[in-house]
Structure formats: C-alpha cells, structure tokens
C-alpha atoms as a PDB file:
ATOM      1  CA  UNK A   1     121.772  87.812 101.390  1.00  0.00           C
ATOM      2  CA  UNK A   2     119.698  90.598 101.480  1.00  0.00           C
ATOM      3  CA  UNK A   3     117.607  91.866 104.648  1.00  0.00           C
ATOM      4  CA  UNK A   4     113.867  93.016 103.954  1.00  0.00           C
ATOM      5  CA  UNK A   5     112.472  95.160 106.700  1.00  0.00           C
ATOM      6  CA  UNK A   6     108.735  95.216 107.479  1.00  0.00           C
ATOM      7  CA  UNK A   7     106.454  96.791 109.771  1.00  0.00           C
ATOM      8  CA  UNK A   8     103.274  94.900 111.267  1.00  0.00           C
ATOM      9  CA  UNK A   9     101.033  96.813 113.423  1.00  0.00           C
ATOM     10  CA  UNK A  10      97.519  96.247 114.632  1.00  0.00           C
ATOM     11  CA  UNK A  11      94.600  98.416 116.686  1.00  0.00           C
ATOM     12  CA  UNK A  12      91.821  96.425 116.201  1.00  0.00           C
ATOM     13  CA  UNK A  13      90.285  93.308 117.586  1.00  0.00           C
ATOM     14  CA  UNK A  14      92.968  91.000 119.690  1.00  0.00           C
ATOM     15  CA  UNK A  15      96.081  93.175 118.476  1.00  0.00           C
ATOM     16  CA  UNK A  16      98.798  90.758 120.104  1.00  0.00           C
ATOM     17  CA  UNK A  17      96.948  87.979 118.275  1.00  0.00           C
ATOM     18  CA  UNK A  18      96.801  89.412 115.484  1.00  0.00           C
ATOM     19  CA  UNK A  19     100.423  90.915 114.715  1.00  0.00           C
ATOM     20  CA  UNK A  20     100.969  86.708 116.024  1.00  0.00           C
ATOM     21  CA  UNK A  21      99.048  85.516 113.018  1.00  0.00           C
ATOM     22  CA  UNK A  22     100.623  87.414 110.817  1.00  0.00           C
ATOM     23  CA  UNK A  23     104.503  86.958 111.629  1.00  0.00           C
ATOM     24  CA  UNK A  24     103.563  83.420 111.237  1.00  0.00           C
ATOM     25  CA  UNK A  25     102.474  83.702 108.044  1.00  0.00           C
ATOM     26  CA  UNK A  26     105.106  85.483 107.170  1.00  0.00           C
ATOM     27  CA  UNK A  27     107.831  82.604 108.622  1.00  0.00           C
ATOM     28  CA  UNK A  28     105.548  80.784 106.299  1.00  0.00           C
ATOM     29  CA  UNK A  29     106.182  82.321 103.448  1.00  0.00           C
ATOM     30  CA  UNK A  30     109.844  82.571 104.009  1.00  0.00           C
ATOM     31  CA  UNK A  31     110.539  78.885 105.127  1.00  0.00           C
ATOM     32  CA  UNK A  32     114.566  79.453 103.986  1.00  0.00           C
ATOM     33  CA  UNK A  33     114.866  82.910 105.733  1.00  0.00           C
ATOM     34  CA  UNK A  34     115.544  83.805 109.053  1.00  0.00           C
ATOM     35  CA  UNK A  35     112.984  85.686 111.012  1.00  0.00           C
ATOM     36  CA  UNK A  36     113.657  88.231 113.439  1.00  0.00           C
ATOM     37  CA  UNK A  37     110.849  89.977 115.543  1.00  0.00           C
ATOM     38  CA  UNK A  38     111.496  93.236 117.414  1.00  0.00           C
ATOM     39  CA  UNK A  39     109.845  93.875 120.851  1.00  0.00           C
ATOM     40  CA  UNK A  40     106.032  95.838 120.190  1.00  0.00           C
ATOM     41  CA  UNK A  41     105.825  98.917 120.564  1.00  0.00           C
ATOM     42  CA  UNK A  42     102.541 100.568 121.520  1.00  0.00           C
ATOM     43  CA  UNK A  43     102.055 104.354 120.073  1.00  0.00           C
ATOM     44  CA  UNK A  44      98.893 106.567 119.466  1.00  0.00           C
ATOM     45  CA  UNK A  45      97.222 106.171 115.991  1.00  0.00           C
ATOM     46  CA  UNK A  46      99.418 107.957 113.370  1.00  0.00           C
ATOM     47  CA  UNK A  47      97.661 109.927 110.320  1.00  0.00           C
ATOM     48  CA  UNK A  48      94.110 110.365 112.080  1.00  0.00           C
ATOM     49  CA  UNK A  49      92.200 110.449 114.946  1.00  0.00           C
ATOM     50  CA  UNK A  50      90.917 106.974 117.063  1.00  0.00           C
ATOM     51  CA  UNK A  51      90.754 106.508 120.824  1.00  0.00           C
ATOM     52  CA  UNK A  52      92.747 102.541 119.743  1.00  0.00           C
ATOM     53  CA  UNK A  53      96.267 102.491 119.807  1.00  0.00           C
ATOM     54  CA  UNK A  54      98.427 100.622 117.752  1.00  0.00           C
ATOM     55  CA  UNK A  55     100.617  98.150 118.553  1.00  0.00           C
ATOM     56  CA  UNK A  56     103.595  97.542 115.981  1.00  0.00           C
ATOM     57  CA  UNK A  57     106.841  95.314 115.744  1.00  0.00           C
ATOM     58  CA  UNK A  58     109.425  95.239 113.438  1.00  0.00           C
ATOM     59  CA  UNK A  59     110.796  92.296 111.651  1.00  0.00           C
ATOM     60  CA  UNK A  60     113.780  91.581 109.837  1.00  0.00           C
ATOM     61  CA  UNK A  61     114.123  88.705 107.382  1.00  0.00           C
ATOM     62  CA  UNK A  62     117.377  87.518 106.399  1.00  0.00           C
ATOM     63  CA  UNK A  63     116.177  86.321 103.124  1.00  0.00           C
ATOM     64  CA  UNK A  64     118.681  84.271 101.441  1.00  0.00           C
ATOM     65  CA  UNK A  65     116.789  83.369  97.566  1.00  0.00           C
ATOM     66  CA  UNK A  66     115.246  87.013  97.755  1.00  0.00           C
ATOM     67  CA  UNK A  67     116.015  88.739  94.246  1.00  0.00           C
ATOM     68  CA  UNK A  68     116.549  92.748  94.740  1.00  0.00           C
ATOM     69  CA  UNK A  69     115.524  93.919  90.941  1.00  0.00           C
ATOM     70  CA  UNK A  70     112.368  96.012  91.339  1.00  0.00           C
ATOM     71  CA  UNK A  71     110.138  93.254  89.857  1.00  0.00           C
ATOM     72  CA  UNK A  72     110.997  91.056  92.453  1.00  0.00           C
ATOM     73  CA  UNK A  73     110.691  93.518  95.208  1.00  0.00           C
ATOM     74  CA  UNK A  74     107.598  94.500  93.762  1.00  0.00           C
ATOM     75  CA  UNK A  75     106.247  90.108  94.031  1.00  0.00           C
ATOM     76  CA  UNK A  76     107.512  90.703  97.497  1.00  0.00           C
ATOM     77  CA  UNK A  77     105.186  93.451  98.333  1.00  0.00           C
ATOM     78  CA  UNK A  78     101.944  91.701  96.690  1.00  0.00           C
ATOM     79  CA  UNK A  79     102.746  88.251  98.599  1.00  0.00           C
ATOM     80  CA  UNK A  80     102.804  90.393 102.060  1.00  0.00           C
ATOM     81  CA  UNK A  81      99.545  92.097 100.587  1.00  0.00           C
ATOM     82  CA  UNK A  82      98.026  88.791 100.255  1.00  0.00           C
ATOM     83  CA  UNK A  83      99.290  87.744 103.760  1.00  0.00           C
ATOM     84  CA  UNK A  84      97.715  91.359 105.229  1.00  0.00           C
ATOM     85  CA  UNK A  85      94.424  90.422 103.202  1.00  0.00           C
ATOM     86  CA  UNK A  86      94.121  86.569 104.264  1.00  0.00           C
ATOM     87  CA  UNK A  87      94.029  88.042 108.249  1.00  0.00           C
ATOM     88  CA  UNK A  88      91.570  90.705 107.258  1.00  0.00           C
ATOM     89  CA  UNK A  89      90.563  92.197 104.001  1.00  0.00           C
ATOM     90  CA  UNK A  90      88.954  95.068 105.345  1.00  0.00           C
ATOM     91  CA  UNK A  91      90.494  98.547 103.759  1.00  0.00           C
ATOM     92  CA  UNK A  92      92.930 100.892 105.783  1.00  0.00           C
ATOM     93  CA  UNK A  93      90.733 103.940 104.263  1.00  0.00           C
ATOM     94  CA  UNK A  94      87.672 105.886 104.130  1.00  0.00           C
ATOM     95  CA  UNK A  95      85.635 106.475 101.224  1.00  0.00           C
ATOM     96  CA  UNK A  96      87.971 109.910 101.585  1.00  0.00           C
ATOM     97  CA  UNK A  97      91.114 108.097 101.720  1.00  0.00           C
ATOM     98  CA  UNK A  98      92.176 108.815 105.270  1.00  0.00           C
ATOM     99  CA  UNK A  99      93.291 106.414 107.835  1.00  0.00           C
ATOM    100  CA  UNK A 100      91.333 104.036 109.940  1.00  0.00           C
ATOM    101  CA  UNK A 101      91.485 101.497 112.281  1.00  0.00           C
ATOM    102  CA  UNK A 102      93.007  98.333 111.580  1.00  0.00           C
ATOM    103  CA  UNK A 103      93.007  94.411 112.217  1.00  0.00           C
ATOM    104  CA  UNK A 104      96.040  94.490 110.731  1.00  0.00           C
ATOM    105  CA  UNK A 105      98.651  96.616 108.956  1.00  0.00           C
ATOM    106  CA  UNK A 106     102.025  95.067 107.070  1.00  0.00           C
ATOM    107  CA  UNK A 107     104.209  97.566 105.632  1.00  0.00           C
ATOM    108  CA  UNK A 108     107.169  96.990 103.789  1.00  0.00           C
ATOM    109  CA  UNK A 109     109.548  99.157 105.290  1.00  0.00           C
ATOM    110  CA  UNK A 110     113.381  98.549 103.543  1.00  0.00           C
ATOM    111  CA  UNK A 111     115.056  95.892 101.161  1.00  0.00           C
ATOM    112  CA  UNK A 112     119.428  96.535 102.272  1.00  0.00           C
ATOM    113  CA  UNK A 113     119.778  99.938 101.447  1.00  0.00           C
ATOM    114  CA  UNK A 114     118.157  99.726  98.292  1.00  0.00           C
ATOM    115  CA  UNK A 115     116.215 102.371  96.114  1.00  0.00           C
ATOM    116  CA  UNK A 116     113.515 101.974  94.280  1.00  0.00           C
ATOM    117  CA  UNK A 117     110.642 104.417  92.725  1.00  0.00           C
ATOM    118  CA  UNK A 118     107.863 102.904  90.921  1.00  0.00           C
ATOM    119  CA  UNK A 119     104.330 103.844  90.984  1.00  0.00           C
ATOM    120  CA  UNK A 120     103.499 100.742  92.748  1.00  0.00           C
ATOM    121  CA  UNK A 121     106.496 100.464  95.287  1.00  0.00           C
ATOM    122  CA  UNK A 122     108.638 103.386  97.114  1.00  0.00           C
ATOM    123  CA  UNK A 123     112.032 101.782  99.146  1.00  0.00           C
ATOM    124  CA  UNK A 124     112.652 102.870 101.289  1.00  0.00           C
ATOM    125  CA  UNK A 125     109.208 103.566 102.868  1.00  0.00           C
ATOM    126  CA  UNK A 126     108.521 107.435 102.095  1.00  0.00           C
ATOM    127  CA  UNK A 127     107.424 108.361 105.514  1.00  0.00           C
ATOM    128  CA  UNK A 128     109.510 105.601 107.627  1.00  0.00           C
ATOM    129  CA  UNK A 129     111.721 108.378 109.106  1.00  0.00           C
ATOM    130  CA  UNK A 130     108.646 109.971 110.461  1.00  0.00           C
ATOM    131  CA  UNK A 131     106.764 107.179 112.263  1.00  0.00           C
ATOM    132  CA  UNK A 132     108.183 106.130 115.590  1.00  0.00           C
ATOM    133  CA  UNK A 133     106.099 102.479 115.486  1.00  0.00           C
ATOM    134  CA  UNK A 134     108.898 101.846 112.297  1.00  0.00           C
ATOM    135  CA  UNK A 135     112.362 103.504 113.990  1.00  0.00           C
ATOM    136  CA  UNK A 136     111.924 102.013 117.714  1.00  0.00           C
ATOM    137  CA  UNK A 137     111.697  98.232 116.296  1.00  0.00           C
ATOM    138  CA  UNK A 138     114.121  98.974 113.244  1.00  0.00           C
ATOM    139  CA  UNK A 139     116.618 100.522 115.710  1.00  0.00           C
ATOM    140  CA  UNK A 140     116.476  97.394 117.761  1.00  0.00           C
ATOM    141  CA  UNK A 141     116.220  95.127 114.671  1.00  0.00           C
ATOM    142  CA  UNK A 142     119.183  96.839 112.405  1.00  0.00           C
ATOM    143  CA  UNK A 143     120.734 100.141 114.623  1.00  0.00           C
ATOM    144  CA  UNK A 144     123.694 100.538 112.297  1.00  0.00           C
ATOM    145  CA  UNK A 145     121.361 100.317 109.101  1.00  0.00           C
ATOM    146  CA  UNK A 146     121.384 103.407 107.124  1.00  0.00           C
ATOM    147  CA  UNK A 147     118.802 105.287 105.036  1.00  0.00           C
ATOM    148  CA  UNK A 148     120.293 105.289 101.760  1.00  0.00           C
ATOM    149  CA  UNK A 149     118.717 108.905 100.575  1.00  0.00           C
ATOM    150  CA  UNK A 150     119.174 110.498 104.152  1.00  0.00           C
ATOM    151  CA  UNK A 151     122.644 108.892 105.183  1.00  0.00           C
ATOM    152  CA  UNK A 152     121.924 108.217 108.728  1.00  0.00           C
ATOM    153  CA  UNK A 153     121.613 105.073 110.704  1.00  0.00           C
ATOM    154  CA  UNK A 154     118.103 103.853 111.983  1.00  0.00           C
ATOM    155  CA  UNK A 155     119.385 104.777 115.429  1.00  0.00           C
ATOM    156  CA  UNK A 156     119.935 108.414 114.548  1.00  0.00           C
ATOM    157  CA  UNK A 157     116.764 108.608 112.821  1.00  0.00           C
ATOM    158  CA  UNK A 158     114.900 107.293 115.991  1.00  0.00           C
ATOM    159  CA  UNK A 159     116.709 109.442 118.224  1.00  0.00           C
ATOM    160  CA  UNK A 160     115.768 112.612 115.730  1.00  0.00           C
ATOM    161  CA  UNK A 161     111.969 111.920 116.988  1.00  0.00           C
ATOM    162  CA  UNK A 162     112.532 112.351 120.174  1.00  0.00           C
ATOM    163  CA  UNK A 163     115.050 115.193 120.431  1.00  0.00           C
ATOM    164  CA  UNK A 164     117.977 113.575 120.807  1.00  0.00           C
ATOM    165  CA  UNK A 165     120.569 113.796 118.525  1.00  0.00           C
ATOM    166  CA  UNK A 166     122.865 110.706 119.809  1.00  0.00           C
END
C-alpha cells in the first residue's frame, strides 16, 4: 500500500483552523486510507519576507487503492489542488512570482520512495530537503523513510538543517 506524504501549512487568517479544514478534507477524500497527522510546527516564512509565521504539519496517508504510475500521481496532485482551492483560492504569488502569505498551503511532499519528473509533478518535492516545516513533521511521521535520489532517511535530512549529523 503505498504512503503519500503531504505538507499543509498556513499563515494567514485562523491558521490552526485552517490546516483543521483542510486535513478534513483530505480524510474526506481518502475515506479507505489511513490518516496520520504530525504535531505543527511553527517556522518563519520560507522564500520571502512577512512578519506571519507559518504553521505546518505533516501527514501521512496510508493509501491502500492509490495507483503509483505518474498519471495517477499526477490526479492525486490536482484533487489536493482542488482541496487547497475549495479553502481559499487566493494565489501563493505575486504578479512577480514570489511568495506570499497564505490561508492555506498543501504540498505534496513524497509517494514511497518513488521518482517522478514531469513538467507538471516533481517526487519527491525538489526543495523538501531544504524546508524544515517538511523534515520536522516527516521525521516524526516516517523517520526511517529515505530520499530515493539523496539516500538518506528523513531523520538525517532533518538533522542536516540543524547541524547535526545524527
């Protein structure tokens, strides 16, 4: 059964309200998976400037009728689109493409340890091992999980941001 790893963060309006409304719409639209939430994690805005932090968790869906071909990973991306727009379809850019706040932010962060490079989708997340909001919650969520292009285990990559090298 494969695992799909996603990222739902929020500095905007009632954040823990929010990031709520959207794990249950994602239960929702998994009613044969199980759900697993990390603990939030509160960081500074990442990307850009704003005085509103973010607050993120990580959740893990044990997704049991979840196809892995890239089609079907792509289907998966578009419904959480369509769950991120339903909460609040306002954009995540500028008119210059850079970051801005956010109602709310889901990010599809890993599918197993599976690759895939399309114009449309990039597994796993390009700049996941960069972003401490996605390698606290995934190293609670899935410690032992391991970048498939790196070759180290969420908890390694999480330590790497701060330093250590446990």
């Amino acid at each position: 059964m494969p695992v799909i790893y996603i990222n739902i963060g929020s500095n905007n309006g009632d954040r823990q309200a929010l990031i709520g409304q959207a794990v249950a719409a994602v239960n929702s639209a998994f009613p044969d998976a199980d759900v697993r939430c990390s603990a939030p994690v509160e960081t500074e805005p990442w990307g850009f400037e704003s005085e509103h932090k973010f607050l993120n968790l990580g959740v893990a869906i044990d997704a049991p009728r979840q196809e892995t071909n890239p089609a079907s990973l792509l289907r998966l991306l578009k419904r959480l689109q369509e769950i991120e727009k339903s909460i609040d379809p306002s954009p995540h850019r500028d008119s210059n493409g850079n970051y801005i706040d956010r109602a709310i932010d889901i990010d599809l962060i890993a599918v197993d340890e599976i690759i895939v490079r399309t114009p449309e989708l990039t597994l796993p997340h390009p700049r996941m091992h960069l972003r401490d909001f996605v390698l606290i919650p995934m190293k609670e969520l899935a410690p032992a999980w391991t970048h498939p292009e790196l070759h180290i285990t969420a908890a390694q990559l999480a330590a790497t941001l701060d330093g250590r090298t446990d």
